[in-house]
Protein backbone atom coordinates (compact mmCIF):
# COMPACT_ATOMS: atom_id res chain seq x y z
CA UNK A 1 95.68 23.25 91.30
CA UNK A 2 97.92 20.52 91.37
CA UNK A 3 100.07 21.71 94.04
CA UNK A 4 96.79 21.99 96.39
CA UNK A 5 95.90 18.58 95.50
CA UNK A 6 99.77 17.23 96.47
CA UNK A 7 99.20 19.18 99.75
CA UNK A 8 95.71 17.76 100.61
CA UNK A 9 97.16 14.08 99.72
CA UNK A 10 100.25 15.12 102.28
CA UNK A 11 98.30 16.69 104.89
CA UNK A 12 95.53 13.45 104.46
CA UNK A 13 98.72 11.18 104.77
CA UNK A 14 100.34 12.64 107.74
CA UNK A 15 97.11 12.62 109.58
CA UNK A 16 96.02 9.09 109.02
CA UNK A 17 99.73 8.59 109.85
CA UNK A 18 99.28 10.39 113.25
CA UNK A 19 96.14 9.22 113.98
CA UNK A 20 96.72 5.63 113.30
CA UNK A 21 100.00 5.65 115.90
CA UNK A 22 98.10 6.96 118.73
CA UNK A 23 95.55 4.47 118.26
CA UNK A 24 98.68 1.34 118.73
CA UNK A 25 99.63 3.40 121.51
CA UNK A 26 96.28 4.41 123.42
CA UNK A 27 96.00 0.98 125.05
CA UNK A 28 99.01 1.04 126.62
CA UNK A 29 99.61 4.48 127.54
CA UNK A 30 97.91 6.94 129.46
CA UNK A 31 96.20 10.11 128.11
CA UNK A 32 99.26 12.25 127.59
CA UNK A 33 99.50 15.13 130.27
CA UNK A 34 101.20 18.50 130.25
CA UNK A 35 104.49 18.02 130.32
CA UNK A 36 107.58 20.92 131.14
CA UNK A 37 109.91 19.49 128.28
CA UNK A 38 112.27 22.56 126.42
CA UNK A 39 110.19 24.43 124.29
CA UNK A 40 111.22 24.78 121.11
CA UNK A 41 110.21 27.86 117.97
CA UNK A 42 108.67 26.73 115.00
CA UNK A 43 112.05 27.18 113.24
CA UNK A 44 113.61 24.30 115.87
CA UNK A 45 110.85 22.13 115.89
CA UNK A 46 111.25 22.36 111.78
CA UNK A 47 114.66 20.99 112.40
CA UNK A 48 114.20 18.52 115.72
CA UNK A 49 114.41 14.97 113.40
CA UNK A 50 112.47 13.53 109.98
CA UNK A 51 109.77 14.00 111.31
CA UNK A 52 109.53 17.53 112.80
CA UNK A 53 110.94 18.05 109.12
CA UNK A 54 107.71 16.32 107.46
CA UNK A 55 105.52 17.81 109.89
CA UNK A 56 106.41 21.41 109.28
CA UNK A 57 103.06 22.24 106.50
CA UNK A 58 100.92 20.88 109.50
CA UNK A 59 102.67 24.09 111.56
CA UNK A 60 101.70 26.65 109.05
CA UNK A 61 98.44 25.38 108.81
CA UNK A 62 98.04 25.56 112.81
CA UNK A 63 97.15 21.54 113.45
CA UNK A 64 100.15 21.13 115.21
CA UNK A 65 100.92 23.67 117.84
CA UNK A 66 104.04 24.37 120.23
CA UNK A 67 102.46 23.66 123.68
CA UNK A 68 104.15 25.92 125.95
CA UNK A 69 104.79 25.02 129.63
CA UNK A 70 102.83 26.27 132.64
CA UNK A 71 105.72 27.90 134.24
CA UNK A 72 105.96 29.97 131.14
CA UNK A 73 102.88 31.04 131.19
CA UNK A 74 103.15 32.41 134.48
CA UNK A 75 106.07 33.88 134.15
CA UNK A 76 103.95 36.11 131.38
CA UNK A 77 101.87 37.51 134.03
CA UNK A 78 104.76 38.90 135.62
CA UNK A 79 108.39 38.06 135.00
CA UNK A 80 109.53 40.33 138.04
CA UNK A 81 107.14 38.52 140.99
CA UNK A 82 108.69 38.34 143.79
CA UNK A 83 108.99 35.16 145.72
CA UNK A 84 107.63 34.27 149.28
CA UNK A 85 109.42 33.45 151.32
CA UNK A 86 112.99 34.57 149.10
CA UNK A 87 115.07 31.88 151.00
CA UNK A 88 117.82 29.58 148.93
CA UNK A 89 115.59 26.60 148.72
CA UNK A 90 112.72 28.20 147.22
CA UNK A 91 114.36 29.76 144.75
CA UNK A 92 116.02 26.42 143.19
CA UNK A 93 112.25 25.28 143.50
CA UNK A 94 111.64 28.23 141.26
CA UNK A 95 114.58 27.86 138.98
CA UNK A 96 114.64 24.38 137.97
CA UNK A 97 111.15 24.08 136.39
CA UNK A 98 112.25 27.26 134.32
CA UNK A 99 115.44 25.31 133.19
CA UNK A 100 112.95 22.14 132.09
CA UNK A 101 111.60 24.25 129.95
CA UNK A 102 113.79 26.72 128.58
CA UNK A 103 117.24 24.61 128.26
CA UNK A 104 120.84 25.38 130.14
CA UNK A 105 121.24 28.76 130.90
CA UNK A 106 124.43 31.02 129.37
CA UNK A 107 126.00 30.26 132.64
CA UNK A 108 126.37 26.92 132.44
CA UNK A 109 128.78 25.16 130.45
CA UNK A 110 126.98 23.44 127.23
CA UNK A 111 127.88 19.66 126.65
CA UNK A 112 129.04 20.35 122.96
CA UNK A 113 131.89 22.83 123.62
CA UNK A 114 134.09 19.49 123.92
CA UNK A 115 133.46 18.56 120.60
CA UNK A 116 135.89 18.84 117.09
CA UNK A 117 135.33 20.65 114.07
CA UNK A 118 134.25 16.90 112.58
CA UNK A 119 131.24 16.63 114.81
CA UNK A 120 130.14 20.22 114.30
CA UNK A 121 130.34 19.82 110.56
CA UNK A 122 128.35 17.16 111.11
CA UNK A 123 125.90 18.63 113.37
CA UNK A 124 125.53 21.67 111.17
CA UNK A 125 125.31 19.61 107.66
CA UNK A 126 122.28 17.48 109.51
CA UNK A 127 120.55 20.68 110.40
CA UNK A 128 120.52 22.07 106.82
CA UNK A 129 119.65 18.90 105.46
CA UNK A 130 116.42 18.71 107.97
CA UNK A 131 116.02 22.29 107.30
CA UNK A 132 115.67 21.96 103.58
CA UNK A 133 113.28 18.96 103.62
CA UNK A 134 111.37 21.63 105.63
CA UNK A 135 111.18 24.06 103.43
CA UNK A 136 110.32 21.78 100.63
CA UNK A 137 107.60 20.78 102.65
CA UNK A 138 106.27 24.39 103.19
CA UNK A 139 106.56 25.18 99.83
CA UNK A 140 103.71 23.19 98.56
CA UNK A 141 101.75 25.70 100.74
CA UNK A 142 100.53 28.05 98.24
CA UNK A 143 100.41 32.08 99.59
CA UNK A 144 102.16 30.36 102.82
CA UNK A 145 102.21 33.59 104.58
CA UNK A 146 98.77 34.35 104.29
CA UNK A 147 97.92 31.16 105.55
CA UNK A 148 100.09 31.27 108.24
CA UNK A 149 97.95 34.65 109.17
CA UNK A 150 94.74 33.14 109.06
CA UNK A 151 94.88 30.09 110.43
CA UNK A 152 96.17 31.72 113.80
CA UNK A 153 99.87 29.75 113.33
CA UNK A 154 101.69 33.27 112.86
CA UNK A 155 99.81 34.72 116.12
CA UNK A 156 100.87 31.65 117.97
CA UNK A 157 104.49 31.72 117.24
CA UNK A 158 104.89 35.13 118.42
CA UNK A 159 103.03 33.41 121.59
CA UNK A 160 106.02 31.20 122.05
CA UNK A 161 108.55 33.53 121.86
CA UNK A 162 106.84 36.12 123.98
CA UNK A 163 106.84 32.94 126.49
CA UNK A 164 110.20 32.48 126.49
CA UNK A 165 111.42 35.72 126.55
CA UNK A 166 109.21 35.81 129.56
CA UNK A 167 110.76 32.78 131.05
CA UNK A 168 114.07 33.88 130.52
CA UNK A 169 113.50 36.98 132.37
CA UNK A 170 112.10 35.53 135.14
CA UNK A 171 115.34 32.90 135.49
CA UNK A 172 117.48 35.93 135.94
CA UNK A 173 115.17 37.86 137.87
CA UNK A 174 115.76 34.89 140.40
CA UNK A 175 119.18 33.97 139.83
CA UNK A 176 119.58 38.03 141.00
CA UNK A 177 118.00 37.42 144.45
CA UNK A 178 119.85 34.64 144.62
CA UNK A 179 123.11 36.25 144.17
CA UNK A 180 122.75 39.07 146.76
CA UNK A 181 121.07 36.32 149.25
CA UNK A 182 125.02 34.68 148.59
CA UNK A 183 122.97 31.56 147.61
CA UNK A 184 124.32 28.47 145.75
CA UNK A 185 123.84 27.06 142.40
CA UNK A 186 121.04 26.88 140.89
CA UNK A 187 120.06 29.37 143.13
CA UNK A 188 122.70 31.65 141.65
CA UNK A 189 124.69 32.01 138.62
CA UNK A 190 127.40 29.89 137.74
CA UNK A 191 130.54 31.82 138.05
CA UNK A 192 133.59 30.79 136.25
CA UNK A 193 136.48 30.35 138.45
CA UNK A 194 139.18 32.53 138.06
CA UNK A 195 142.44 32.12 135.82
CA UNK A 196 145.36 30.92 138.38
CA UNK A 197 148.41 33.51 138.42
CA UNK A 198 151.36 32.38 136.42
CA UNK A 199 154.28 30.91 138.24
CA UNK A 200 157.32 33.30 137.99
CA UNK A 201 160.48 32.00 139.12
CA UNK A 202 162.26 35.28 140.91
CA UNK A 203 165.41 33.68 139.99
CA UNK A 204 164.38 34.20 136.36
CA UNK A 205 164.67 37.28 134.15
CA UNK A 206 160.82 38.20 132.86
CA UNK A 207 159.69 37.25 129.15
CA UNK A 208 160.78 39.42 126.26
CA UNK A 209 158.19 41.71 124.81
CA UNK A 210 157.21 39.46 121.50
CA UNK A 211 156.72 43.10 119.86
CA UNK A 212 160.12 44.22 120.28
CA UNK A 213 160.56 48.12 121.39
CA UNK A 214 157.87 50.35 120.77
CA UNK A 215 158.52 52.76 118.19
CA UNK A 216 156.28 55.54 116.56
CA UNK A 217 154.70 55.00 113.54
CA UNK A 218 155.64 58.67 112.34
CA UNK A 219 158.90 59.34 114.09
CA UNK A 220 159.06 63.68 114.10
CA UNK A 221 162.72 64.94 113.81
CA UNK A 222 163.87 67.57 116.27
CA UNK A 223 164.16 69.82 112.96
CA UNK A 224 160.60 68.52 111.65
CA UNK A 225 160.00 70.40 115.08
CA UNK A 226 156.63 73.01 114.26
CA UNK A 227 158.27 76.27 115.97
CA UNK A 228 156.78 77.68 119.16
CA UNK A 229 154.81 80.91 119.47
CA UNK A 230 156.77 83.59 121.40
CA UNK A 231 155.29 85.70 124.14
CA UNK A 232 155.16 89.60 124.01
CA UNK A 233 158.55 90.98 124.30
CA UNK A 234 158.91 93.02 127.26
């Protein structure tokens, strides 16, 4: 009992919270409209700041939903459509809404491979912290998973990742056509260039083997020799 009051106090709180920041900001903005930002899962949205954090009971309980992009949801329809006209140009038109929403593809090189073991400790100590407030959250959910079931969050969530799958299919599909079509990036995927050849002076012996001669494992003696079958004497 008390835990279900502590969650109705919560769930009261970050309502009034919510509601009382869009009315500062409804004079001065505009209705918001659908937007193609990345979509994220429940379990990144969980982790994306404080607040996603605070905000993660209000998932399970369905009040605040992923909203998932137009493009995705036409790419659910049919991932493999095929494009008229096929040319270079309309392909990028196709790819880069599907990169708005999904994120970089594998092809392309992501902006944190640069960084030092510091900065992903840090990165990955911040994202267990948020993840743990999270789950503290949830946990004043009592039977979370049934809740989750019947307040339509659980249905939703496969939604989302049945959209991005979807979307993700689709951005290959393309990248495909544009590949044989000997299009450009976007258009096409990003190939790594290859490795240069390594400059051998001629005038140079070659490199030593750094493992020395090979050897067997199990050298077999001549003697250790199993003897050979004989044929029919004649």
């Amino acid at each position: 009992m008390r835990r279900t009051l502590l969650l109705a106090g919560f769930l009261a709180a970050v309502a009034a919270g919510c509601a009382s920041a869009r009315q500062q900001t409804a004079p001065s903005q505009p209705p918001a409209q659908e937007s193609d930002e990345r979509i994220k899962s429940t379990s990144e949205a969980n982790k994306d700041g404080i607040t996603g954090a605070m905000t993660a009971p209000l998932r399970d309980v369905n009040v605040i939903r992923t909203k998932i992009p137009r493009v995705l949801l036409e790419s659910m329809d049919d991932p493999y459509r095929r494009p008229t006209p096929a040319s270079c140009a309309s392909l990028i038109s196709l790819i880069k809404p599907l990169d708005a929403a999904l994120g970089e593809d594998l092809d392309s090189m992501p902006a944190t491979e640069d960084e030092d073991l510091m900065d992903r400790g840090r990165k990955a100590a911040g994202e267990a912290a948020l993840g743990a407030v999270a789950s503290a959250a949830q946990d004043m959910i009592p039977m979370r998973g049934w809740v989750r079931k019947l307040s339509g969050a659980e249905r939703h969530d496969r939604l989302v990742q049945s959209a991005i799958a979807s979307g993700a299919v689709r951005r290959a599909y393309l990248k495909g056509l544009g590949e044989s079509r000997g299009c450009n990036p976007p258009a096409t995927p990003q190939h790594k260039p290859p490795a240069p050849p390594p400059v051998v002076d001629p005038g140079m012996p070659p490199p030593p083997d750094p493992y020395g001669p090979r050897k067997p494992r199990f050298p077999i003696h001549k003697d250790e020799l199993p003897p050979q079958p004989k044929g029919p004497s004649s």
